[in-house]
Structure formats: structure tokens, C-alpha cells
Protein backbone atom coordinates (compact mmCIF):
# COMPACT_ATOMS: atom_id res chain seq x y z
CA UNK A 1 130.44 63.85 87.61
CA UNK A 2 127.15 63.62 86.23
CA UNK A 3 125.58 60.76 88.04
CA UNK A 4 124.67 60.93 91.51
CA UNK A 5 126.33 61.47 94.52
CA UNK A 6 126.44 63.93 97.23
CA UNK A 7 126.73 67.46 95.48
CA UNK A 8 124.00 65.62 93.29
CA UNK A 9 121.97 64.63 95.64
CA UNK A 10 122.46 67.59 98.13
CA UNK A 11 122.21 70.37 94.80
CA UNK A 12 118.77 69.09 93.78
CA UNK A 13 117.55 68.68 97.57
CA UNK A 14 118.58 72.53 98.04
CA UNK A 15 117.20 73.11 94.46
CA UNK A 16 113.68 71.80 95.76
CA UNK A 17 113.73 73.19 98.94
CA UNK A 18 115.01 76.59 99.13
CA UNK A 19 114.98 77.73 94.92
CA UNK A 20 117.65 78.18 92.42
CA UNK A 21 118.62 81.79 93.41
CA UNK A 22 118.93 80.90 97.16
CA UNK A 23 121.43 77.59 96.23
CA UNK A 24 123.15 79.19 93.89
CA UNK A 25 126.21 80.02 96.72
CA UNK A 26 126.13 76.30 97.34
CA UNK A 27 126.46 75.77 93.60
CA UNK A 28 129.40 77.78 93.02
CA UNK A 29 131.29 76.50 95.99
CA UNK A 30 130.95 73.07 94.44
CA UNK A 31 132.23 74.39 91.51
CA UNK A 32 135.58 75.86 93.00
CA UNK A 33 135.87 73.25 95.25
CA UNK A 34 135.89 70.06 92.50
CA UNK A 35 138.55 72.97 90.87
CA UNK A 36 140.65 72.76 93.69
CA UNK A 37 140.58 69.08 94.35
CA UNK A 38 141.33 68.92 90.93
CA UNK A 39 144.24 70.55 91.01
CA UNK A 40 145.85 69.21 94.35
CA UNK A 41 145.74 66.17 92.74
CA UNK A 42 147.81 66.98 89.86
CA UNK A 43 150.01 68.24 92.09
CA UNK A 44 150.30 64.58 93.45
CA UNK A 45 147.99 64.42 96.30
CA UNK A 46 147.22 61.03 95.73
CA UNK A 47 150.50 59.70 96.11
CA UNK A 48 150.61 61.44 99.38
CA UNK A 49 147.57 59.60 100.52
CA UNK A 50 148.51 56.07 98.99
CA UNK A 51 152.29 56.53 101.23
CA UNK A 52 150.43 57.44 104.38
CA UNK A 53 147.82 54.90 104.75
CA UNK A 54 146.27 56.32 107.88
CA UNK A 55 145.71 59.83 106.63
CA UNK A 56 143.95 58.03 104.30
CA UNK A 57 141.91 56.15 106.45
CA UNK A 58 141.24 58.84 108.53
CA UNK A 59 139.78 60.84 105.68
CA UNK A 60 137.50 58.20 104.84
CA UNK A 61 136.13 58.22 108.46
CA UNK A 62 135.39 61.68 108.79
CA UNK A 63 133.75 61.96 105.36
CA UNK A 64 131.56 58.80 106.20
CA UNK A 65 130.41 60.58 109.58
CA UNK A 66 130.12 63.89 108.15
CA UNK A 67 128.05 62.46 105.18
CA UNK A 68 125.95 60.45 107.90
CA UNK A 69 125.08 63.81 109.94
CA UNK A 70 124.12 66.10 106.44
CA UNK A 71 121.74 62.72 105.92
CA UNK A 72 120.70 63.06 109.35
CA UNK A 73 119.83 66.41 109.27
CA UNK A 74 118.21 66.71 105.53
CA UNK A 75 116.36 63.46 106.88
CA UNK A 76 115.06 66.10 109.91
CA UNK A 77 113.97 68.63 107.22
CA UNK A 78 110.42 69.57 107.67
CA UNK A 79 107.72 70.55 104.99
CA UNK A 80 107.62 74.80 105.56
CA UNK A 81 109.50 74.69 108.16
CA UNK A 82 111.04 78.29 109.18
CA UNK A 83 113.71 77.88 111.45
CA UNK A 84 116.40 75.33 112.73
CA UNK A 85 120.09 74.64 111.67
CA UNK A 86 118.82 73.21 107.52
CA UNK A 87 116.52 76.04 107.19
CA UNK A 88 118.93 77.90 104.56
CA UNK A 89 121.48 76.24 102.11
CA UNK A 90 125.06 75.81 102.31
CA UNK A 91 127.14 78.73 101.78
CA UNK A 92 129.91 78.96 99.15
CA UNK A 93 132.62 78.22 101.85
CA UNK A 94 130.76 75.22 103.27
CA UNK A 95 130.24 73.60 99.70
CA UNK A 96 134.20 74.65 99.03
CA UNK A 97 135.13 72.83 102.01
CA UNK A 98 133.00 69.86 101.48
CA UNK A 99 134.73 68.86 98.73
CA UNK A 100 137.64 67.91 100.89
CA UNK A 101 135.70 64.92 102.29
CA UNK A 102 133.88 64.28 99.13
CA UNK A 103 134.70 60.80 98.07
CA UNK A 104 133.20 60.70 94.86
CA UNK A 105 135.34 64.05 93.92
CA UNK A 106 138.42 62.33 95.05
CA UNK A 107 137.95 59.54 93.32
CA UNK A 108 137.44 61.18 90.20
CA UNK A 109 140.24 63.43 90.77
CA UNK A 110 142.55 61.01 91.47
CA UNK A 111 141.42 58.65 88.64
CA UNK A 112 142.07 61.78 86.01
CA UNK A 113 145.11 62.86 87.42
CA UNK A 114 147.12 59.42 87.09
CA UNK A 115 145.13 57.87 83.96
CA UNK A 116 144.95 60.92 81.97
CA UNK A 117 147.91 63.09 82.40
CA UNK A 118 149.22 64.82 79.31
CA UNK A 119 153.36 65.31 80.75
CA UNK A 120 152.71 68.62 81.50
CA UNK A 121 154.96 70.58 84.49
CA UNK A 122 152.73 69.60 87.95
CA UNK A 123 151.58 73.29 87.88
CA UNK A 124 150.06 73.39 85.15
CA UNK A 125 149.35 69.61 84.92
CA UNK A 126 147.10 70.92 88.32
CA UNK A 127 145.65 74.63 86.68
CA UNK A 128 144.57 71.70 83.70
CA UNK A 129 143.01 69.83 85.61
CA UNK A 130 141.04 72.30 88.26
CA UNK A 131 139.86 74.20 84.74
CA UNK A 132 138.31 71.21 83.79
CA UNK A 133 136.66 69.94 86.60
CA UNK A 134 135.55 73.85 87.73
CA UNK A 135 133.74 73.90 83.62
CA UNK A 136 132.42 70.10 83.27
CA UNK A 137 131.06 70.72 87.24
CA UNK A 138 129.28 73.93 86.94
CA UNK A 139 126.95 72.48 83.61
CA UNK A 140 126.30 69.30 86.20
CA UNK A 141 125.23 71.30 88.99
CA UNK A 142 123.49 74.11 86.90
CA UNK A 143 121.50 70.89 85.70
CA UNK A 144 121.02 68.99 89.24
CA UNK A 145 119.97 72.62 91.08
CA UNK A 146 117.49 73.07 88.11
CA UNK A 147 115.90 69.76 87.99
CA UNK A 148 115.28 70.02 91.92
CA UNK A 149 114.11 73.71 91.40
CA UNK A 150 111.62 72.18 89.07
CA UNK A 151 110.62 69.69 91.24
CA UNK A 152 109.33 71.55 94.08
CA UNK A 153 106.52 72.06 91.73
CA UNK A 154 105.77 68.51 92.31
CA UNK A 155 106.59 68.83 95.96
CA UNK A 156 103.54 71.04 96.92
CA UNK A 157 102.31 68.83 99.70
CA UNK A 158 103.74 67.56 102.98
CA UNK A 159 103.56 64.00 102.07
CA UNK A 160 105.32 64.14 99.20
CA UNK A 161 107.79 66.87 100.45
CA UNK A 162 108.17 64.30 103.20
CA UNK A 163 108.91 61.32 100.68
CA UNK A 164 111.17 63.10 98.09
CA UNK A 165 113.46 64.48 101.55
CA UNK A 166 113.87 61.28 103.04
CA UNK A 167 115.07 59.49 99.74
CA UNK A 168 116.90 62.12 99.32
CA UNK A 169 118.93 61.79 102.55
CA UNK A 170 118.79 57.85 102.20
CA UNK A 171 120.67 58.27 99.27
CA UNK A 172 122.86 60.88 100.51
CA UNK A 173 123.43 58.48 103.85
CA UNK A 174 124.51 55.59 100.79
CA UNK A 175 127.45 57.31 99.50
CA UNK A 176 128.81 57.56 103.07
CA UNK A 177 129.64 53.76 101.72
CA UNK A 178 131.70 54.92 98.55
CA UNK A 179 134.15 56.60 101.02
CA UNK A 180 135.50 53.12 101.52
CA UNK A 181 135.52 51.65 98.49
């Protein structure tokens, strides 16, 4: 969970652009959201998606595009800008529901879920394993939305702005990839 990907990426771009308080909705909707993913897939949500291979694939394209257009649009960012549709940070519903087309989440969800289960009951084998995504998550994105709050200190000029955005959204744009691997 620690390494990057797109809460990552997209916690320490709203870090550096719009200050801890201001991302700190986005930050707790990432934290429920990993919770809840976590849990659906102790319930057995992967085996759901390996028996209907075209849900599957259909979930994979609509991350991919929907990871594409957040690149596209943190790309767009502007230095000081004050107004367009990236001038504020995701809400706590929008992170919640991100998570849905998160591949990196699902992926870890789904590795935990049939590598590490304990035997419990699917309910609580699920409450297990949404407590322990919702804890390990919120130290990673306590840590991601601080490091980019700290950068912005670095970020005081439009050229570097500029710089740190893009590669920001080029690497956000790369994990579009991971959806189909």
C-alpha cells in the first residue's frame, strides 16, 4: 500500500497543491474506501469477478479511462490557478468511490483475501480485513498527503509547479496500465 500508485500519487499531488487541511476529505475517503474493498473481498468478490470474465474486463476498462481523464486533468492543472473543474480536491465520496476502479486496491485486496485468510466466518473474515486495510491505509496516506504538503515548499515557482504536476499525472496516466495486468 505504501508504494506508489494512484491514491499515492493523487494524495501527494492534492497534498502540494491545495494543503493538508483542504485534502484531508480526500484522505479519509481513501481510507474507508480501501476498508470497503477490503471487505467485499472477503466476502468473495473475487471469485465473482474470476466466474464472470467480462465484468471483469469491463472494470478494467473503465478504471483505465477514468485513470486516463484524472491524468488528463491534473496534467491541465495550472500554477495559482483559481477556478476550473481541479481547482479543489476530491471529496470524501469521490475518493470512496474511486476505490471501486482502483486497480492497485483490488489487487491487493484480492491477493490478502485468498493468500491470507485465517478460516474465519466470511463476515467477519470481511470486518478483518476492511479493519486492516482502513488502519495500514490511513498511516500511508497521512504520510503521502504530508510529504506533498511539504513539498509545495519546493514548488514556489511556476516552472517547477509545472514540472512536479506533469510527472505527477504521467505517473498517475502509468497505472492506468496495472489495470490490466
Amino acid at each position: 500500500m505504501f508504494t506508489p500508485g494512484p491514491n499515492v500519487i493523487m494524495l501527494t499531488a492534492s497534498g502540494a497543491q491545495f494543503g493538508f487541511r483542504r485534502t484531508l476529505p480526500h484522505l479519509l475517503g481513501v481510507v474507508l474506501g480501501v476498508g470497503v474493498i477490503g471487505g467485499f473481498s472477503g466476502l468473495g468478490v473475487g471469485a465473482l469477478l474470476a466466474a464472470y470474465p467480462q465484468l471483469k474486463f469491463s472494470l478494467q476498462v473503465i478504471a483505465s479511462v477514468w485513470i486516463l481523464w484524472m491524468a488528463w486533468q491534473l496534467w491541465r492543472t495550472t500554477y495559482g490557478a483559481t477556478s476550473g473543474q481541479r481547482e479543489k480536491p476530491f471529496s470524501f465520496i469521490q475518493a470512496v468511490f474511486f476505490q471501486w476502479v482502483n486497480p492497485k486496491i483490488w489487487a491487493i485486496a484480492l491477493t490478502a483475501s485468498s493468500g491470507y485468510s485465517v478460516g474465519l466466518p466470511p463476515i467477519q473474515e470481511a470486518f478483518r480485513l476492511a479493519s486492516t486495510f482502513s488502519s495500514m491505509n490511513l498511516f500511508v496516506c497521512l504520510f503521502w498527503t504530508s510529504t506533498g504538503t511539504l513539498l509545495a515548499y519546493l514548488l514556489t515557482r511556476p516552472v517547477a509547479w509545472r514540472m512536479f504536476i506533469r510527472a505527477m499525472a504521467l505517473a498517475l496516466a502509468a497505472t492506468a496500465v496495472m489495470v490490466f495486468i
